[in-house]
Protein backbone atom coordinates (compact mmCIF):
# COMPACT_ATOMS: atom_id res chain seq x y z
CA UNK A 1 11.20 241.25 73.43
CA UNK A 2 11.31 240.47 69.75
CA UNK A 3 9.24 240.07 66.80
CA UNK A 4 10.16 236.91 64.79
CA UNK A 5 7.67 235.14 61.77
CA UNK A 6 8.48 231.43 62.48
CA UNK A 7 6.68 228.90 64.18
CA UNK A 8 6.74 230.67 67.53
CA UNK A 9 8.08 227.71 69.47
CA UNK A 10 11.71 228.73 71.28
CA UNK A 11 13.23 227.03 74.08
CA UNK A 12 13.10 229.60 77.24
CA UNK A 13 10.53 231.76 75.34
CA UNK A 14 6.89 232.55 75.29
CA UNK A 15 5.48 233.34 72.48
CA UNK A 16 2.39 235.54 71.45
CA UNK A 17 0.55 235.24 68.11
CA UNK A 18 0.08 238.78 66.01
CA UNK A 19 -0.96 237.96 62.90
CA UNK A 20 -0.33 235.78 59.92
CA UNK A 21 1.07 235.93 56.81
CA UNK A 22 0.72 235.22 52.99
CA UNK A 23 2.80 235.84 49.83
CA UNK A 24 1.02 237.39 46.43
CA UNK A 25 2.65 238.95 43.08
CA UNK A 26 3.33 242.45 43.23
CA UNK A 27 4.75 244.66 40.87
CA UNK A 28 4.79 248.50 39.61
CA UNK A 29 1.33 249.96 38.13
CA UNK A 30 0.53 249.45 34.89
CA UNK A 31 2.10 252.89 34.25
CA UNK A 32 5.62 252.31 35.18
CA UNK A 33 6.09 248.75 33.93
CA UNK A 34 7.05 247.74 30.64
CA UNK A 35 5.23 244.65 30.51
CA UNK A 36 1.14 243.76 29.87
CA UNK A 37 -0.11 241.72 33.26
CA UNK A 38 -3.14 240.57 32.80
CA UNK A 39 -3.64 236.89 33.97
CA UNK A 40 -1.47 234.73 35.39
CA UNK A 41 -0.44 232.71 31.82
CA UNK A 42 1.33 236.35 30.96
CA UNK A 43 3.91 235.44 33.81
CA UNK A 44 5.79 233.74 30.68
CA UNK A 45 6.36 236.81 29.38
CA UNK A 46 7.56 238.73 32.50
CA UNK A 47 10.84 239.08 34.60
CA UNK A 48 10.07 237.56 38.20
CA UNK A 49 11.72 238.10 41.70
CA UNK A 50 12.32 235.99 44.13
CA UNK A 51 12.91 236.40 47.83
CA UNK A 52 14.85 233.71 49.22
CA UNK A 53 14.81 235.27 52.51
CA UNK A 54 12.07 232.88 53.71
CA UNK A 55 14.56 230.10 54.05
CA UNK A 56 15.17 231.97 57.45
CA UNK A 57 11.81 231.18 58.39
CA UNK A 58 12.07 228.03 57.22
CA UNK A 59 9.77 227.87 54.56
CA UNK A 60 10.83 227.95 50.49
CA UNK A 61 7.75 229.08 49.11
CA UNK A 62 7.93 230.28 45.81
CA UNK A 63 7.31 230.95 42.11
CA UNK A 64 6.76 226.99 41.45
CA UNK A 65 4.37 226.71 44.21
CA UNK A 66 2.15 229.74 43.17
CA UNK A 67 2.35 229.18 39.71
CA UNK A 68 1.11 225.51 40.52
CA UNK A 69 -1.34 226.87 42.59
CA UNK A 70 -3.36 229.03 39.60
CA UNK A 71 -2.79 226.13 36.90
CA UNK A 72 -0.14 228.11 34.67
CA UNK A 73 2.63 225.77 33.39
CA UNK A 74 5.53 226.43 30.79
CA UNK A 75 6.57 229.10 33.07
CA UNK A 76 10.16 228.86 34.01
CA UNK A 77 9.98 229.82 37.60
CA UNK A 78 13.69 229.36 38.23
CA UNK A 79 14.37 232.36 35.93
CA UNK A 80 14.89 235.80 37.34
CA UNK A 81 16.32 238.43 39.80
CA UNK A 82 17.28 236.14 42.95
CA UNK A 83 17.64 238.50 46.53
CA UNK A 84 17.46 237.37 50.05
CA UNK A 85 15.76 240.26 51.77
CA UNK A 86 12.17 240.47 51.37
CA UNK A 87 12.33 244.61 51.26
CA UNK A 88 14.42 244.64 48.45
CA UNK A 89 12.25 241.99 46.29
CA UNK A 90 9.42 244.43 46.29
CA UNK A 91 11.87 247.80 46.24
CA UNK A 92 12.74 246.12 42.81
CA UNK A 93 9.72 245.02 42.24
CA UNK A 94 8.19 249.02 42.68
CA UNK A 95 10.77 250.62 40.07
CA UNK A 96 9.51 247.91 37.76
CA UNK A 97 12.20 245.18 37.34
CA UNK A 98 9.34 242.53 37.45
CA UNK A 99 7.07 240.48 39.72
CA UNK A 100 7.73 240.11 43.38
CA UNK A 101 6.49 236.92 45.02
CA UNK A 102 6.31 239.69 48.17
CA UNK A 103 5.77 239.72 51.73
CA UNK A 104 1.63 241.01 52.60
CA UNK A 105 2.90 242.65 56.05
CA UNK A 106 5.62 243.80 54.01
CA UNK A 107 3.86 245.32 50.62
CA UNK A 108 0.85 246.42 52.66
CA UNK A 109 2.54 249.95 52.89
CA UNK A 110 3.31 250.20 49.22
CA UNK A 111 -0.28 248.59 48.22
CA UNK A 112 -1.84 251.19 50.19
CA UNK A 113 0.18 254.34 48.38
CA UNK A 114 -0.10 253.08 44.98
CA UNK A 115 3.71 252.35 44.84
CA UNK A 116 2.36 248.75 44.11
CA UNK A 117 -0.35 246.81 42.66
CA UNK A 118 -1.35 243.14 43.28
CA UNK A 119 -2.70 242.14 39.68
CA UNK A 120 -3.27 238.67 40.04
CA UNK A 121 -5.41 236.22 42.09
CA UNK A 122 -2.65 234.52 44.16
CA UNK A 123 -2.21 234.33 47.66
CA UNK A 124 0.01 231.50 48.89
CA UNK A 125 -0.63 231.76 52.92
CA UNK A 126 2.95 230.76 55.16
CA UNK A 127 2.12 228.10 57.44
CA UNK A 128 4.04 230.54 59.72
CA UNK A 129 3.22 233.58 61.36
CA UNK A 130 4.36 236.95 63.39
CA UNK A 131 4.76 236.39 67.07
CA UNK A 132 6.02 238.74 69.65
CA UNK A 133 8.73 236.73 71.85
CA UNK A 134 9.55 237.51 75.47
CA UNK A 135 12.16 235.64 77.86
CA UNK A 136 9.72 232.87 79.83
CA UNK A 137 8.53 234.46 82.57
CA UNK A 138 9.14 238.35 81.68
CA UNK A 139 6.10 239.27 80.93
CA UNK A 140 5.18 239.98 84.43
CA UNK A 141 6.91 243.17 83.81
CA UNK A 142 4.55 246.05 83.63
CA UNK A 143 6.25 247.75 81.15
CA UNK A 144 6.28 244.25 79.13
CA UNK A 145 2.78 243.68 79.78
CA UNK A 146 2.03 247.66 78.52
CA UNK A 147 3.89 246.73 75.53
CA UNK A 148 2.48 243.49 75.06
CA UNK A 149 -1.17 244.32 75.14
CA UNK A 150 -0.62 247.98 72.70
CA UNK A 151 0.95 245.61 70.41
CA UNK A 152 -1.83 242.41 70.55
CA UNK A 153 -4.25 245.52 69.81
CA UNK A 154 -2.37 247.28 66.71
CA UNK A 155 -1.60 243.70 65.43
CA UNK A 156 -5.48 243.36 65.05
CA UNK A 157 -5.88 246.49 63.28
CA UNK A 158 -2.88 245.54 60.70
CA UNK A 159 -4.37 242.00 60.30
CA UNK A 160 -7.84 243.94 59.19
CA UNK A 161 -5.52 245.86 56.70
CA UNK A 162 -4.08 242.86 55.49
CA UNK A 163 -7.07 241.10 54.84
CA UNK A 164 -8.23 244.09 53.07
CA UNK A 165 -5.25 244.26 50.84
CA UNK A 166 -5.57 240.79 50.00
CA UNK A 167 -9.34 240.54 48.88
């Protein structure tokens, strides 16, 4: 069994959907940072981070799409720290190197303790999601299907902490 964000079609495979996913800014609290945050315009004035791991997934959302999204322009959303692991965009992003275009299911951990803060109102929802995927025809297994429904049932409870995180 695996747990893959993607479209949860594989050849050979069946596929169970967990939960979705979006991307928001994230960066240190106002404490740590060295930079005001206020509104989305002040992204000018602030070093941004990209994760280019999503190309995995097969989606390239990023800076230029949110930043279209909220209406800021003259923002050069090419600029910036450039890694291609979504952890370490937001591990940068918490010692206050700038603003992560981060992971929810990823951040929710650090939004929870403080470690980060989601200052603006973006949220750019994947057209992808989490899926658990098991070898067609494996799930039969009872130890499969044990796993399989304790899973379905803590993927609700994380989507409920998601959507709390990203109110």
């Amino acid at each position: 069994a695996a747990i893959r964000l993607g479209s949860g079609v594989h050849e050979g495979v069946d596929a169970q959907s967990l939960f979705g996913e979006q991307l928001l800014p994230v960066c240190a609290p106002p404490r740590q940072r060295g930079f005001a945050l206020r509104r989305p315009s002040d992204l000018r004035h602030v070093p941004l981070i990209h994760d280019d791991s999503l190309r995995r997934a097969g989606r390239s959302l990023g800076w230029e799409q949110g930043l279209q999204q909220v209406g800021v322009s003259g923002v050069d959303a090419a600029r910036g720290l450039r890694v291609d692991d979504g952890h370490l965009a937001l591990q940068a992003a918490a010692l206050g190197a700038g603003v992560a275009l981060g992971r929810l299911a990823y951040a929710a951990a650090d939004l929870e303790a403080g470690r980060l803060v989601a200052p603006l109102p973006l949220r750019l929802p994947l057209e992808t999601a989490y899926h658990l995927l098991v070898p067609r025809g494996r799930l039969v297994s009872p130890a499969l299907m044990a796993f399989s429904g304790w899973l379905v049932e803590e993927a609700a409870r994380f989507q409920a902490t998601l959507a709390r995180l990203a109110a």
